[in-house]
N, C-alpha and C. Protein backbone atom coordinates (compact mmCIF):
# COMPACT_ATOMS: atom_id res chain seq x y z
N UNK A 1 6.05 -0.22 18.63
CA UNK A 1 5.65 0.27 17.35
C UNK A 1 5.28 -0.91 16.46
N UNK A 2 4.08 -1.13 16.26
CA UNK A 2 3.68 -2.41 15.44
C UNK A 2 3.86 -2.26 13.92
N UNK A 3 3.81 -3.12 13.53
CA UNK A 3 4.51 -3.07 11.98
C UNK A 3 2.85 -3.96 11.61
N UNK A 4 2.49 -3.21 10.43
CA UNK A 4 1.41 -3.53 9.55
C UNK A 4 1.26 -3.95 8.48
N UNK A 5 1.12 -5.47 8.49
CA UNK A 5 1.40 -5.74 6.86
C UNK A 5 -0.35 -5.45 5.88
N UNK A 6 0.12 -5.02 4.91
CA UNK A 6 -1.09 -5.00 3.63
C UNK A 6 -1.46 -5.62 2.56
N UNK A 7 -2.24 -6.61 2.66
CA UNK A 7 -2.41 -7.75 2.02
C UNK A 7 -3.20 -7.46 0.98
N UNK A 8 -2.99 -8.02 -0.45
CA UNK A 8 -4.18 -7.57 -1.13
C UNK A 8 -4.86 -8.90 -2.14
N UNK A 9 -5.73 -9.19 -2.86
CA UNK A 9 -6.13 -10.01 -3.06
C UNK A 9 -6.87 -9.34 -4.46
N UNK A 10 -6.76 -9.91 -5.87
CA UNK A 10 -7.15 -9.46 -6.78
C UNK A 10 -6.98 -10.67 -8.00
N UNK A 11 -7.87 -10.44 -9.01
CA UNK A 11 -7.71 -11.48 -9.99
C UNK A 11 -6.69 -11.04 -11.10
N UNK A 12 -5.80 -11.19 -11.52
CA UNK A 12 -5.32 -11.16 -12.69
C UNK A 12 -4.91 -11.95 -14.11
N UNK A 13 -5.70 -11.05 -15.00
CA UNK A 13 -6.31 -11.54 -16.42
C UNK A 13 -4.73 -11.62 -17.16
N UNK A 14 -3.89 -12.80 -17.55
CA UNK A 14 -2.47 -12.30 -18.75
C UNK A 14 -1.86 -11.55 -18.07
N UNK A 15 -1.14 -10.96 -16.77
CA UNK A 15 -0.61 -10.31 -16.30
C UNK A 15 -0.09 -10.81 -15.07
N UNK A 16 1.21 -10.23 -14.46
CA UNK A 16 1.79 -10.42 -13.44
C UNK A 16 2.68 -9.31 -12.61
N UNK A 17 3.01 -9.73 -11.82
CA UNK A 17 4.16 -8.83 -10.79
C UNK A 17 3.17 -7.53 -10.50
N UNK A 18 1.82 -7.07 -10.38
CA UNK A 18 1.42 -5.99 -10.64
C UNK A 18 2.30 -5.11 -9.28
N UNK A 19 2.49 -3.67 -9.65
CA UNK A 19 3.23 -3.25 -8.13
C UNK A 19 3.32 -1.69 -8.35
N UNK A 20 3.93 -1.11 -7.37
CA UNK A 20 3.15 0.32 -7.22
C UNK A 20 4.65 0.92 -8.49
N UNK A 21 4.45 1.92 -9.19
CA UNK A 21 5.42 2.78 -10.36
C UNK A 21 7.06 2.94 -9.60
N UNK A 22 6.58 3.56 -8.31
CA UNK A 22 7.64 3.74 -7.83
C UNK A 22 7.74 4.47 -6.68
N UNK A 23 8.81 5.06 -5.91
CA UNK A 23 8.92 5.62 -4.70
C UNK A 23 7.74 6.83 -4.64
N UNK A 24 7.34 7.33 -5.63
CA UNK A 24 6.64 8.14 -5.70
C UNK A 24 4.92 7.47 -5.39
N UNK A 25 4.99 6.19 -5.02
CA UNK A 25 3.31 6.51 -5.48
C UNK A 25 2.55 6.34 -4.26
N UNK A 26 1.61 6.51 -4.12
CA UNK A 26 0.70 7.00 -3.17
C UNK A 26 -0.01 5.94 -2.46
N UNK A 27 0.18 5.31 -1.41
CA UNK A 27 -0.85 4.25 -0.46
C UNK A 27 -2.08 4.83 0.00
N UNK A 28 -3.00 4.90 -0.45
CA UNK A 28 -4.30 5.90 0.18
C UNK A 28 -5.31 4.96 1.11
N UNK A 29 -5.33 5.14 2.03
CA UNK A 29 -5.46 4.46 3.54
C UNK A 29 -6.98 5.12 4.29
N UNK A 30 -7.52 4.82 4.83
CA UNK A 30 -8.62 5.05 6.00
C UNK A 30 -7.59 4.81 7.14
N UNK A 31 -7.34 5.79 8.39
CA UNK A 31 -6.78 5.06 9.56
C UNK A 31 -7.87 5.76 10.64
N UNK A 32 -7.33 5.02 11.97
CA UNK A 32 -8.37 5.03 12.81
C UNK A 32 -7.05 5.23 14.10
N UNK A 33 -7.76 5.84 14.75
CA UNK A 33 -6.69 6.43 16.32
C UNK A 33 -6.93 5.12 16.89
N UNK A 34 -5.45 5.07 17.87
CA UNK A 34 -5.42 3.39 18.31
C UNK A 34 -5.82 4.38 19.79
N UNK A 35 -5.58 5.62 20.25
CA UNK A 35 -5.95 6.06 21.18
C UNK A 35 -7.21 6.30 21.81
N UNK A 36 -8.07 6.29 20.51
CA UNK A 36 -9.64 6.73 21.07
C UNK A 36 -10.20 6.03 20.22
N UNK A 37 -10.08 5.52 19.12
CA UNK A 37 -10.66 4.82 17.72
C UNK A 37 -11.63 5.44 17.29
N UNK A 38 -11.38 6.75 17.30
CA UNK A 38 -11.78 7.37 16.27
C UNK A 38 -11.30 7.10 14.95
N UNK A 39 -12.21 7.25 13.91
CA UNK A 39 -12.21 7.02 12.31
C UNK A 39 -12.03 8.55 11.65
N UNK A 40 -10.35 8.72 11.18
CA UNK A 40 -9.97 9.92 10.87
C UNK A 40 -11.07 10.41 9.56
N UNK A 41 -11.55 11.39 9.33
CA UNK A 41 -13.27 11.35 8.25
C UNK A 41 -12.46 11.40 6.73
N UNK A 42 -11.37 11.50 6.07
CA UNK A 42 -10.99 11.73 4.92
C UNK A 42 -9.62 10.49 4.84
N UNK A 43 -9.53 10.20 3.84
CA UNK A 43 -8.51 8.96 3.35
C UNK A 43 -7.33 9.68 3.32
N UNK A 44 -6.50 9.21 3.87
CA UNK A 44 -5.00 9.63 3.85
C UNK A 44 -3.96 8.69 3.14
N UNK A 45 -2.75 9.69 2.22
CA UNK A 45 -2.19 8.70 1.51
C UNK A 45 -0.64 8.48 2.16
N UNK A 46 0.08 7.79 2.03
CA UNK A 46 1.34 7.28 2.55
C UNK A 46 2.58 7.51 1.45
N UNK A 47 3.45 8.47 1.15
CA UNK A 47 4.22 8.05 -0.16
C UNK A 47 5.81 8.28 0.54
N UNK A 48 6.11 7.12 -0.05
CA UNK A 48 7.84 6.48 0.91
C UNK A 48 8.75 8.08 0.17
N UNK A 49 8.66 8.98 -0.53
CA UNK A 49 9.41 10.47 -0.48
C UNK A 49 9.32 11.26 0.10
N UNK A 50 7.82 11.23 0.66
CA UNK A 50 7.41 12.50 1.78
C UNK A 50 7.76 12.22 3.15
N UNK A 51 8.24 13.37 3.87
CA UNK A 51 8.48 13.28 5.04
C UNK A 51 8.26 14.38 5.91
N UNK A 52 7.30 14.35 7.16
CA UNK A 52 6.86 15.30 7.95
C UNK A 52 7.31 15.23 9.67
N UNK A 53 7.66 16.46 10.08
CA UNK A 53 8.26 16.21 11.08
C UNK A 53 7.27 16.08 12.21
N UNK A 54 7.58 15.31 13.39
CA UNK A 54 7.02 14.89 14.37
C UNK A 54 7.15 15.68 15.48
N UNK A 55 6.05 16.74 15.61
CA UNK A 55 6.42 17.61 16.73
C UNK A 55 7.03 17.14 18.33
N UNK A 56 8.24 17.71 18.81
CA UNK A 56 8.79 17.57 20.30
C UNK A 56 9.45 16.25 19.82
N UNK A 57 9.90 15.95 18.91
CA UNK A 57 10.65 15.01 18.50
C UNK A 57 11.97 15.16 17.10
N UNK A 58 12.81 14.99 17.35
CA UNK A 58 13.89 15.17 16.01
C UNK A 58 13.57 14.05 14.66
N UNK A 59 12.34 13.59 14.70
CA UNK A 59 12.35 12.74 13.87
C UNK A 59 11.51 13.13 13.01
N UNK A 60 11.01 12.18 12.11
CA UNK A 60 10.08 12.60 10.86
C UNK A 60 9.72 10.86 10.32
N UNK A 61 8.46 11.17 9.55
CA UNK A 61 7.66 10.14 9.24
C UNK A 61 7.14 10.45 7.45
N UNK A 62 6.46 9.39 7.02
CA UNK A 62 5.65 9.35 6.22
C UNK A 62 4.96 10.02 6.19
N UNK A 63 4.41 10.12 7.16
CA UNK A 63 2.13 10.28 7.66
C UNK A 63 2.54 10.66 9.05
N UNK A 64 2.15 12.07 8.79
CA UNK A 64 1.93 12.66 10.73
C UNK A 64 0.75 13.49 10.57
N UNK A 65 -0.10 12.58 11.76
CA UNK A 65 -1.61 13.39 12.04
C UNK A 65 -2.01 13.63 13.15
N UNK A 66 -3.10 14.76 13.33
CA UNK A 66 -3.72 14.59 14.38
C UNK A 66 -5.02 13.92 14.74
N UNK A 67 -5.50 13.30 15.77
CA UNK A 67 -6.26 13.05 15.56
C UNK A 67 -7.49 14.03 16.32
N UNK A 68 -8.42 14.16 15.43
CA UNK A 68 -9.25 15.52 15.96
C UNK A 68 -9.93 15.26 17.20
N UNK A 69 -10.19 13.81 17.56
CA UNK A 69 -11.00 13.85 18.89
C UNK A 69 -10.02 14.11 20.27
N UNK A 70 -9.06 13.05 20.33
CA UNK A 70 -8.58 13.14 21.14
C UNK A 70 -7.20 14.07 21.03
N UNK A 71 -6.87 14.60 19.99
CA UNK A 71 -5.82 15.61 19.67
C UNK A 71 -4.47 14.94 19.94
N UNK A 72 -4.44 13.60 19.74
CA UNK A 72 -3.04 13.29 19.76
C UNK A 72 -2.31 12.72 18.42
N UNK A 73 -0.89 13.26 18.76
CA UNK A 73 -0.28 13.14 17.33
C UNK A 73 0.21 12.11 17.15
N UNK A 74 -0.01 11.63 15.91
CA UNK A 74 0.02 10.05 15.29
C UNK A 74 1.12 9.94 14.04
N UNK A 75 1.62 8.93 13.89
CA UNK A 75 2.78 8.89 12.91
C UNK A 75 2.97 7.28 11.95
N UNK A 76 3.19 7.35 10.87
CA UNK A 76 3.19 6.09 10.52
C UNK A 76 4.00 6.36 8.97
N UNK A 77 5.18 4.85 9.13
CA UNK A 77 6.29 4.89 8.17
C UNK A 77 6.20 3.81 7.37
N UNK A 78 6.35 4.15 6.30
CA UNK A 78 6.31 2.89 5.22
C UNK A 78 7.64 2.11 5.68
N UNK A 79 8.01 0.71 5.83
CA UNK A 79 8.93 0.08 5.93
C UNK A 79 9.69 -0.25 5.27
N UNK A 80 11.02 0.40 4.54
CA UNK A 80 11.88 0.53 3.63
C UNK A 80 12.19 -1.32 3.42
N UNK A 81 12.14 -1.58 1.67
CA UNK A 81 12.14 -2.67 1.60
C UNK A 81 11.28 -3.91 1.50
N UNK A 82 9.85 -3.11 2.20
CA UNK A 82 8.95 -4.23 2.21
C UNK A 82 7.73 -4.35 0.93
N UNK A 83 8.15 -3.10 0.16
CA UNK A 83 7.23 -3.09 -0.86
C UNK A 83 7.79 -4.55 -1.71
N UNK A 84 6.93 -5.55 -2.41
CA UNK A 84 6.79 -6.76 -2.72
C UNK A 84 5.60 -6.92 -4.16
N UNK A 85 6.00 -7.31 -5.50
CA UNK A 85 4.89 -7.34 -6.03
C UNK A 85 3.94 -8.72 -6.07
N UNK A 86 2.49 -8.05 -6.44
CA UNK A 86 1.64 -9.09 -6.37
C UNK A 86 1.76 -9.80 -7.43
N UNK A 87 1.55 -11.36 -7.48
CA UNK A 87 1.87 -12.32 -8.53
C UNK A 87 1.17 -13.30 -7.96
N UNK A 88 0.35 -13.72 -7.41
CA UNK A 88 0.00 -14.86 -7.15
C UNK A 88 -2.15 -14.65 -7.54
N UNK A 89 -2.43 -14.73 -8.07
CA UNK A 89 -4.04 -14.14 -8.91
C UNK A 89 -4.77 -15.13 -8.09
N UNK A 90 -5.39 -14.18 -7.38
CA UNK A 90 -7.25 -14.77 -6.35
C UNK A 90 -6.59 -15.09 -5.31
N UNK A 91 -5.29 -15.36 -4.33
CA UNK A 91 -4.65 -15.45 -3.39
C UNK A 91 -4.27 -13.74 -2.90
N UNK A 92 -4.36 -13.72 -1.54
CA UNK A 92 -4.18 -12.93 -0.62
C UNK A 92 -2.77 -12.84 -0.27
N UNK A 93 -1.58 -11.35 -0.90
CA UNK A 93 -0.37 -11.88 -0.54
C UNK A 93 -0.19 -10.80 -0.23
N UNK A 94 0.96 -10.47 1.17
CA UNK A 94 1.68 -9.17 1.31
C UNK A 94 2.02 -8.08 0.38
N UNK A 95 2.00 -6.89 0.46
CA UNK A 95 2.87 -5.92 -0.92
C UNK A 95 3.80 -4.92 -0.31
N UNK A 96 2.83 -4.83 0.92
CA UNK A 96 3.62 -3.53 1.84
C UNK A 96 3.65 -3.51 3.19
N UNK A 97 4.26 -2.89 4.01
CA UNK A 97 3.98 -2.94 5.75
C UNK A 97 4.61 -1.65 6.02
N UNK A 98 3.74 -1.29 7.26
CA UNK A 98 3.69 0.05 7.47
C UNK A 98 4.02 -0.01 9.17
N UNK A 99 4.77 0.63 9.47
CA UNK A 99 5.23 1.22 10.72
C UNK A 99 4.55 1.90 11.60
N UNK A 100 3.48 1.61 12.70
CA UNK A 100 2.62 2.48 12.67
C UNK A 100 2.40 3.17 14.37
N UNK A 101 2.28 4.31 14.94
CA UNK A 101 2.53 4.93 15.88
C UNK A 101 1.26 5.67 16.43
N UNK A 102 0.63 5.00 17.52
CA UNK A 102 -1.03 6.12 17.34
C UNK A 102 -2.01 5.65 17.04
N UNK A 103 -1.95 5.15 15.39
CA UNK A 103 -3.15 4.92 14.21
C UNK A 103 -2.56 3.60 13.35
N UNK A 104 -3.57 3.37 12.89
CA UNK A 104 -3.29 2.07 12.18
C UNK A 104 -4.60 2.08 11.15
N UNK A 105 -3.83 1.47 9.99
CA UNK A 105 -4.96 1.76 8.47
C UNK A 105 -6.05 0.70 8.99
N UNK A 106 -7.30 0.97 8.72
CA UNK A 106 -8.83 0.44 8.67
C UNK A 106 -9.05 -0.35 6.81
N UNK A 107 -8.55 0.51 5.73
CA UNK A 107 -9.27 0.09 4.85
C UNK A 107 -7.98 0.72 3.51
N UNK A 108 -8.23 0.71 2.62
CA UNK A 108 -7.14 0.27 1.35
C UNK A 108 -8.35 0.41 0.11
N UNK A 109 -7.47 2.00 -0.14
CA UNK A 109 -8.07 1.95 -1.63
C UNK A 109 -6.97 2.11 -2.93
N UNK A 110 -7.20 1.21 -3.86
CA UNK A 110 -6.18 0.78 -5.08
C UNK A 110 -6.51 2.06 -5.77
N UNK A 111 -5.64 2.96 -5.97
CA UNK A 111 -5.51 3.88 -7.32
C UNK A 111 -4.92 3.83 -8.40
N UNK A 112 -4.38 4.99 -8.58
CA UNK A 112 -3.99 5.22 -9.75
C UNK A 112 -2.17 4.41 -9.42
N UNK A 113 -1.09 4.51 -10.70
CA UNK A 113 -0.09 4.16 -10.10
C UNK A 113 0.71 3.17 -10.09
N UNK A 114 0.10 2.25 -10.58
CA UNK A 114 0.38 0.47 -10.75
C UNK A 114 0.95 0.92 -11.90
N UNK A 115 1.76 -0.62 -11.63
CA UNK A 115 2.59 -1.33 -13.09
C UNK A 115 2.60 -2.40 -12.70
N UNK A 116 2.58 -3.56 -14.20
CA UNK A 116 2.82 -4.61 -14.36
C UNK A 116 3.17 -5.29 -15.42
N UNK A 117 3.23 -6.90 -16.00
CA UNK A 117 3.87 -7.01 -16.55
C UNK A 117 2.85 -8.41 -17.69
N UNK A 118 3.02 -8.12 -18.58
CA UNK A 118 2.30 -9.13 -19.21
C UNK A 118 2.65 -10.44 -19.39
N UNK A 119 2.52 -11.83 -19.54
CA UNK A 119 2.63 -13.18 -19.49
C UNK A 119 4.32 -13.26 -20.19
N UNK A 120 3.84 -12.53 -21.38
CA UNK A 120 4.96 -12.50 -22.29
C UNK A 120 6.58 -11.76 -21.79
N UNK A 121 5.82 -11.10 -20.54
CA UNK A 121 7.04 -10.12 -19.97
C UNK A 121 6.84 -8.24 -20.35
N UNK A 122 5.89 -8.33 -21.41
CA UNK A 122 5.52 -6.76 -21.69
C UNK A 122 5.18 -5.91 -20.79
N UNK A 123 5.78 -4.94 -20.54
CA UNK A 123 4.99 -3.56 -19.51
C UNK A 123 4.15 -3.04 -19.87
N UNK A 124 3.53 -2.77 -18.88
CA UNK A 124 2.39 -2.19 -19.11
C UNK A 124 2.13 -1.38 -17.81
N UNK A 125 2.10 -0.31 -17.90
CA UNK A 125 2.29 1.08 -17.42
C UNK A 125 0.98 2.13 -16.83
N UNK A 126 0.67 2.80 -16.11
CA UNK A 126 -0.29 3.58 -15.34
C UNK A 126 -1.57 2.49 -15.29
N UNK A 127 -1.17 1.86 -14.63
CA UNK A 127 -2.23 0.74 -14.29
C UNK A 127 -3.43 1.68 -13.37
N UNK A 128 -4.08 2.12 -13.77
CA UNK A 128 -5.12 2.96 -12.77
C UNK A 128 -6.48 2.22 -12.03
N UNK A 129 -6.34 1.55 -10.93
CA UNK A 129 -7.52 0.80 -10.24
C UNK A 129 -8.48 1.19 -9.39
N UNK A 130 -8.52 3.22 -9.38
CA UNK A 130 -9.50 3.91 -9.04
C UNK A 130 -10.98 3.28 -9.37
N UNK A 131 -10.93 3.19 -10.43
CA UNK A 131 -12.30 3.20 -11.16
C UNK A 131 -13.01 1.50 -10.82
N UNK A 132 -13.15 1.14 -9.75
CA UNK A 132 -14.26 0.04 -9.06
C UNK A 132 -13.14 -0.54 -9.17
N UNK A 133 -12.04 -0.25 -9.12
CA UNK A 133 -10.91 -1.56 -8.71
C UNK A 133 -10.65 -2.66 -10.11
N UNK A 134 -10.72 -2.11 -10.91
CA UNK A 134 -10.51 -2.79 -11.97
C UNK A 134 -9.56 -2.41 -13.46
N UNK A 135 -8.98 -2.42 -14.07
CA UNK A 135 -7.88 -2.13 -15.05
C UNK A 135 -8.30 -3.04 -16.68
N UNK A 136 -8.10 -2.58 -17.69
CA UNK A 136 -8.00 -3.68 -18.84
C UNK A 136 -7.54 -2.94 -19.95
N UNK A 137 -6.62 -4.19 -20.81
CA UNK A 137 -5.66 -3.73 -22.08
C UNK A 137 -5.94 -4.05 -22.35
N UNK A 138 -5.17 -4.43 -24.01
CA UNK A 138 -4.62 -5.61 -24.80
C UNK A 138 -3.62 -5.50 -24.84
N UNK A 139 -2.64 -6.80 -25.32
CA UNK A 139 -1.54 -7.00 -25.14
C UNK A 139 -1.41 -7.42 -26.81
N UNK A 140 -0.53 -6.73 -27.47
CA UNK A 140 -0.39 -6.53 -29.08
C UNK A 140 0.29 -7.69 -29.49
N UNK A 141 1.29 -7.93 -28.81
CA UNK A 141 1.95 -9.25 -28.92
C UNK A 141 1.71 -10.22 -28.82
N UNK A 142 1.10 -10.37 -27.48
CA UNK A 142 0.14 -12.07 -28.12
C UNK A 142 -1.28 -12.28 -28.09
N UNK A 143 -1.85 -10.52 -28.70
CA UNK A 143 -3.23 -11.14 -28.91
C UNK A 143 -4.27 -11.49 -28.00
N UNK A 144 -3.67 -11.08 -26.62
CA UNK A 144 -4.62 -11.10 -25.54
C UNK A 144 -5.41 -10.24 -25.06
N UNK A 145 -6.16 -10.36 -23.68
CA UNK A 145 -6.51 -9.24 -22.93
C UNK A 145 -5.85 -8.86 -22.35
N UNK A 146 -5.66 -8.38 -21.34
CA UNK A 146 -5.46 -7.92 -19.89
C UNK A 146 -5.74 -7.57 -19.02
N UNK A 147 -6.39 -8.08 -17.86
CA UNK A 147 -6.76 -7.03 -17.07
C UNK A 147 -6.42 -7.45 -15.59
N UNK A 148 -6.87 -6.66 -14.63
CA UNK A 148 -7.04 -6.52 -13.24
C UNK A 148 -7.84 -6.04 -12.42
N UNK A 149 -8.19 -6.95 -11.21
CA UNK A 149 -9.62 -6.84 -10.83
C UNK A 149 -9.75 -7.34 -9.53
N UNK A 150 -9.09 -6.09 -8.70
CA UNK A 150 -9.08 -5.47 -7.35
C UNK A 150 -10.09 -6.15 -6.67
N UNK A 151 -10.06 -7.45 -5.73
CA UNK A 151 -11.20 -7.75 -5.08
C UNK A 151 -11.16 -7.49 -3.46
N UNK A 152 -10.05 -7.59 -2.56
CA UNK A 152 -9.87 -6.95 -1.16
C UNK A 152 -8.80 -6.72 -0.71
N UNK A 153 -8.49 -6.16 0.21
CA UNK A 153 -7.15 -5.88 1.18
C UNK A 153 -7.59 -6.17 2.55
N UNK A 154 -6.98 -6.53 3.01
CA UNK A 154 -6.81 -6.66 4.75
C UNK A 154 -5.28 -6.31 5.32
N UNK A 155 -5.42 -6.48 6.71
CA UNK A 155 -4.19 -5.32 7.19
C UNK A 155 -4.19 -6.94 8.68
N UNK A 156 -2.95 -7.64 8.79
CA UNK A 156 -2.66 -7.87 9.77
C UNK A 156 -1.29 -7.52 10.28
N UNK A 157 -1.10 -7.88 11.96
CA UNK A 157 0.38 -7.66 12.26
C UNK A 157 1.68 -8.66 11.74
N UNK A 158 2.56 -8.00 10.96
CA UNK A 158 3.42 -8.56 10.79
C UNK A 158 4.62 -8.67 11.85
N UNK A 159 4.13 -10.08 12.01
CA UNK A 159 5.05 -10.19 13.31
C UNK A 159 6.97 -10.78 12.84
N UNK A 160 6.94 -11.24 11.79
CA UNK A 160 8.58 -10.75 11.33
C UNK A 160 9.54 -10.28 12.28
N UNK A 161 10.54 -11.30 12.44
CA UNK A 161 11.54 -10.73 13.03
C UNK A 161 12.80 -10.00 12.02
N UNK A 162 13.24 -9.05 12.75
CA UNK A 162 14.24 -8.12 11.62
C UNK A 162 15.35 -8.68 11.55
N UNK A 163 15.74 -8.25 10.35
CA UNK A 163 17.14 -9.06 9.87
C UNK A 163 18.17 -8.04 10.46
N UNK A 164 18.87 -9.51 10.86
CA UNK A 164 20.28 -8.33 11.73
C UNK A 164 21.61 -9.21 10.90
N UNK A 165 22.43 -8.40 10.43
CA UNK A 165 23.33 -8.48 9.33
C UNK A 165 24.80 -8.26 10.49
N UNK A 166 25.65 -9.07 9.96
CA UNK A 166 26.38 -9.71 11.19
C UNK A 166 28.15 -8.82 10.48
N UNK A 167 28.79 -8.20 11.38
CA UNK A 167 29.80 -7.04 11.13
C UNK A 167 31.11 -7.58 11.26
């Protein structure tokens, strides 16, 4: 079961830590069957509350699909813990990694959902990066801008070894 890290890369204007609201929010993904590589035709989202069960199996996932060509069922888990916020502006850094069974994400689209934090430390709240990947405030306190400005994601294997906690 390969573990998928999600890298993202974006400029940020007076702002920091940007990162998803909370358990609730939505990873919206392109994946592709590792079985046939087929390209599933509609974006699928990932949210670490939902959970669907995995047919002929007692378990359950994030994300359980089929895939329409070859009809096999695919599964993929957000990795408790690995959500990480972005802070490092025009550098490419981890945020999330995904567990993945079947299918594996192709492509990464930024929505709605973000939070972050202004220079000064101010929140700043429903960061929405639907709209061409880009966000902008002001920040009342010191008179600034703000913004954010979604430039790519890429997806490699996180090869990480797991922490084993000693009894």
């Amino acid at each position: 079961m390969p573990k998928i890290a999600l890298s993202i890369c974006a400029e940020l204007e007076n702002v920091t830590n940007l990162r998803p609201s909370g358990s609730d929010f939505r990873w919206y993904l392109k994946m592709k069957c590792t079985g046939c590589n087929e390209e599933h035709e509609k974006v699928m989202y990932i949210c670490e509350e939902e959970q669907s069960e995995i047919q002929g199996s007692r378990g359950s996932a994030n994300l359980v699909a089929r895939c329409k060509l070859c009809k096999r069922e695919s599964s993929v888990d957000l990795v408790a813990g690995s959500v990480k916020p972005y802070a490092t502006s025009g550098k490419a850094q981890a945020v999330v990694t995904f567990e993945c069974r079947g299918m594996e994400p192709i492509s990464f689209e930024p929505r709605a959902g973000w939070v972050c934090e202004g220079t000064d430390g101010a929140p700043f709240g429903d960061v929405d990066l639907a709209d061409g990947g880009e966000w902008a405030d002001y920040n009342d306190k010191t008179g600034e801008s703000v913004a954010v400005y979604f430039k790519e994601a890429t997806f490699s294997l996180d090869t990480s070894k797991p922490k084993h906690h000693k009894k």
